[in-house]
C-alpha atoms as a PDB file:
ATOM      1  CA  UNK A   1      15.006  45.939  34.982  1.00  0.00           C
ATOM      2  CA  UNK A   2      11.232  45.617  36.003  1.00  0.00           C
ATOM      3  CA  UNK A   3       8.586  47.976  35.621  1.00  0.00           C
ATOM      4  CA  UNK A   4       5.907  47.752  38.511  1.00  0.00           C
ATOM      5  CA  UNK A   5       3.027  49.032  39.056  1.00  0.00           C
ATOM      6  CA  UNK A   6       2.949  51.010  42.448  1.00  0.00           C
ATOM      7  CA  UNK A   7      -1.321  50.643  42.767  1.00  0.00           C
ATOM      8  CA  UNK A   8      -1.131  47.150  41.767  1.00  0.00           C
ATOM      9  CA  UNK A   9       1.319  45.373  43.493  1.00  0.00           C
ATOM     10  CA  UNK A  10       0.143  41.932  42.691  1.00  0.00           C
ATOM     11  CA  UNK A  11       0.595  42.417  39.249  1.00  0.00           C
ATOM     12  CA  UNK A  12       3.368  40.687  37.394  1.00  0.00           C
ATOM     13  CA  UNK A  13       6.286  43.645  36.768  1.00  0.00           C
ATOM     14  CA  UNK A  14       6.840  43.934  33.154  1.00  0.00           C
ATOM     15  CA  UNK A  15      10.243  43.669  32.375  1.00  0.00           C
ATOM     16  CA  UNK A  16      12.316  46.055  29.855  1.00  0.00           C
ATOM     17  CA  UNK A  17      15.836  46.550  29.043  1.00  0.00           C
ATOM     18  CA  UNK A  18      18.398  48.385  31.577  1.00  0.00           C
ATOM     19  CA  UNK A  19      18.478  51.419  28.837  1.00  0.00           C
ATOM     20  CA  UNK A  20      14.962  51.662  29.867  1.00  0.00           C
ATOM     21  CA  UNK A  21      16.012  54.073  32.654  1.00  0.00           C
ATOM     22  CA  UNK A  22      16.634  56.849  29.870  1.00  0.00           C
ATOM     23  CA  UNK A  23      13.745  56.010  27.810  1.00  0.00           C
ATOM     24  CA  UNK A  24      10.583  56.382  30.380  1.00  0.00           C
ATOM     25  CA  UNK A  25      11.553  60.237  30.334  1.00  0.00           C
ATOM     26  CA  UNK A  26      10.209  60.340  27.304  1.00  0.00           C
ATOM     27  CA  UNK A  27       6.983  58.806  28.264  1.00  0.00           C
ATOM     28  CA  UNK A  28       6.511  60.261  32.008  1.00  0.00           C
ATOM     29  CA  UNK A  29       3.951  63.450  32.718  1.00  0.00           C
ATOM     30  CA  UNK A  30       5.788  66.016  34.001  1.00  0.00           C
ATOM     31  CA  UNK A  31       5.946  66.892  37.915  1.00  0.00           C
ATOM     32  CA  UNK A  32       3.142  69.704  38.545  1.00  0.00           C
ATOM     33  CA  UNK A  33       0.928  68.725  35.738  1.00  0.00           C
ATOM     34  CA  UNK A  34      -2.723  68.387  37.038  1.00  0.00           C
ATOM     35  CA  UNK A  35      -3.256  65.317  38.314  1.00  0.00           C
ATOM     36  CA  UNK A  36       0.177  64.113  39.129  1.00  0.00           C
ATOM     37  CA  UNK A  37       0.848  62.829  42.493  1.00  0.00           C
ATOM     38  CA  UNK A  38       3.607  63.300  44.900  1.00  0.00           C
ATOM     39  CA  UNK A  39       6.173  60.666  43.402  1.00  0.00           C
ATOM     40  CA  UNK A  40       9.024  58.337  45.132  1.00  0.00           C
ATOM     41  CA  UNK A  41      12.738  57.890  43.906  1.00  0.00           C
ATOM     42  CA  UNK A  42      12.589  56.049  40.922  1.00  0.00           C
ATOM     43  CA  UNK A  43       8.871  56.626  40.116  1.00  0.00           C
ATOM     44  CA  UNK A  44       6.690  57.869  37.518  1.00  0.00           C
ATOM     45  CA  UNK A  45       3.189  58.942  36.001  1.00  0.00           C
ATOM     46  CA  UNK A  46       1.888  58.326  32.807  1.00  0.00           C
ATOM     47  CA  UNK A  47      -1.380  59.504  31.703  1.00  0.00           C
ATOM     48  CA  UNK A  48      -3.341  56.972  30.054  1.00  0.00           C
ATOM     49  CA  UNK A  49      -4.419  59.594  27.706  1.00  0.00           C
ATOM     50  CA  UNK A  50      -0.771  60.002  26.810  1.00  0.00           C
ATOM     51  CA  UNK A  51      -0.111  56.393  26.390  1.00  0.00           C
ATOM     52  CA  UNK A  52      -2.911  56.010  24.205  1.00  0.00           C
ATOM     53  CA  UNK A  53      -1.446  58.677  21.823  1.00  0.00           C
ATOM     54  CA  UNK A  54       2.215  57.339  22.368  1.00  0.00           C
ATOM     55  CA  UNK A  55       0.155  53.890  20.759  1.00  0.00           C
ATOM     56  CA  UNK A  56      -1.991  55.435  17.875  1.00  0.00           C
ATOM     57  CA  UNK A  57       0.887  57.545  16.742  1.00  0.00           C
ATOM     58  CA  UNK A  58       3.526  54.529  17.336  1.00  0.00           C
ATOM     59  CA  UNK A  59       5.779  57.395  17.574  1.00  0.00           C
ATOM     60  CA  UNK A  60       7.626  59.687  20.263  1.00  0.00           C
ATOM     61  CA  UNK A  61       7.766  63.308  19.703  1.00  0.00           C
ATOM     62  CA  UNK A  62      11.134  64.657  20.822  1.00  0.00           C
ATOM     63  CA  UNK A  63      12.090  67.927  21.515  1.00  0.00           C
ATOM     64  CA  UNK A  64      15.666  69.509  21.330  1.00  0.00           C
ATOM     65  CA  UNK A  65      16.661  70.812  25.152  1.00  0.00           C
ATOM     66  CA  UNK A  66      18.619  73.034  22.605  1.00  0.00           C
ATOM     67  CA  UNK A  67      16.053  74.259  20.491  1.00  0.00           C
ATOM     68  CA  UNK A  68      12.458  74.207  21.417  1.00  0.00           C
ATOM     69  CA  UNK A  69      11.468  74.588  18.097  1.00  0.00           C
ATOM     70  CA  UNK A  70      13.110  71.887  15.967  1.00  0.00           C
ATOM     71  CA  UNK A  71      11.104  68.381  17.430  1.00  0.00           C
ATOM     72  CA  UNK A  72      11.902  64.572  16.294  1.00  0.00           C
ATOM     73  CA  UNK A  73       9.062  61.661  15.954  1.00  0.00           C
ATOM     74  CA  UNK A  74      10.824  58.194  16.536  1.00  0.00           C
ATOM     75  CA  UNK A  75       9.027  55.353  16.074  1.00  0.00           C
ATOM     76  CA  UNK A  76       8.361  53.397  19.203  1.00  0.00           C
ATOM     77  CA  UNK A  77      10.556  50.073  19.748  1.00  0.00           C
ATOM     78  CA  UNK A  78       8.789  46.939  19.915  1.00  0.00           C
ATOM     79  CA  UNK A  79      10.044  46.803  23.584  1.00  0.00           C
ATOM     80  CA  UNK A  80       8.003  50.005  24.625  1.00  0.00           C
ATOM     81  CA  UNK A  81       4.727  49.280  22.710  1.00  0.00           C
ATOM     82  CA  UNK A  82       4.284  46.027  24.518  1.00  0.00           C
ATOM     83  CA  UNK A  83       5.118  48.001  27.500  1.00  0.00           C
ATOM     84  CA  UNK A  84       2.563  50.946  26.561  1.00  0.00           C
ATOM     85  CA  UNK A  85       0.401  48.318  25.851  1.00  0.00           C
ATOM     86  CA  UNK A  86       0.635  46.703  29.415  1.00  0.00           C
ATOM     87  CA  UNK A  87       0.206  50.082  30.386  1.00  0.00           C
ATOM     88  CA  UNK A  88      -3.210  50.482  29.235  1.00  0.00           C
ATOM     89  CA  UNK A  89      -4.430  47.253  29.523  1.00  0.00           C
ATOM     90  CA  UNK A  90      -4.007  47.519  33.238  1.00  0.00           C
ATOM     91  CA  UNK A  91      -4.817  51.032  33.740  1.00  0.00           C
ATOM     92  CA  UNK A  92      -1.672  51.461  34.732  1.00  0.00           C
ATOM     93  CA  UNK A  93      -0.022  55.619  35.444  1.00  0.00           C
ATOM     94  CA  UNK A  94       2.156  55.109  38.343  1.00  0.00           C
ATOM     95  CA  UNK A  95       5.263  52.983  38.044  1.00  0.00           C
ATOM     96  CA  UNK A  96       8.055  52.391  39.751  1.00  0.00           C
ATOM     97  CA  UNK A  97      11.659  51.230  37.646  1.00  0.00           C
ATOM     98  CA  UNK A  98      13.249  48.385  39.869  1.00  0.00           C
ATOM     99  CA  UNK A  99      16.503  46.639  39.147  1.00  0.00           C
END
């Protein structure tokens, strides 16, 4: 699978893993947080603010959909902080996940 950037579309996609397609929901703003755009089937926004926490942490926080209270850091893959890091040295937010 490729991730593109949807501003940039000369850049080179950067490509990930097909499990990738669970994994960027981790990563993504959420719809109707300031500053997030309108966004196509199979696209998302990532704050670079966000992905340069996700990189100085090196960790995901996750959060039980059963139990808001009880949360989960897992370190980052070595697949998603060269992505992250693509990310940011692009200026990268909006991406779109292509086969």
């Amino acid at each position: 699978m490729f991730v593109r950037a949807v501003d940039k579309p000369d850049l080179v996609p950067f490509s990930m893993p097909d499990r990738f397609k669970r994994d960027i929901a981790y990563f993504m703003t959420p719809k109707g947080e300031p500053g997030v755009p309108p966004l196509g089937p199979g696209e998302y926004w990532i704050r670079q603010t966000d992905i340069r926490r996700f990189l100085d942490d090196g960790v995901l926080t996750l959060i039980s959909p059963l139990d808001s209270q009880h949360q989960t850091e897992v370190e980052l893959s070595e697949e998603q902080q060269a992505w992250l890091e693509w990310m940011q040295q692009h200026g990268i937010e909006h991406v779109r996940l292509d086969p």
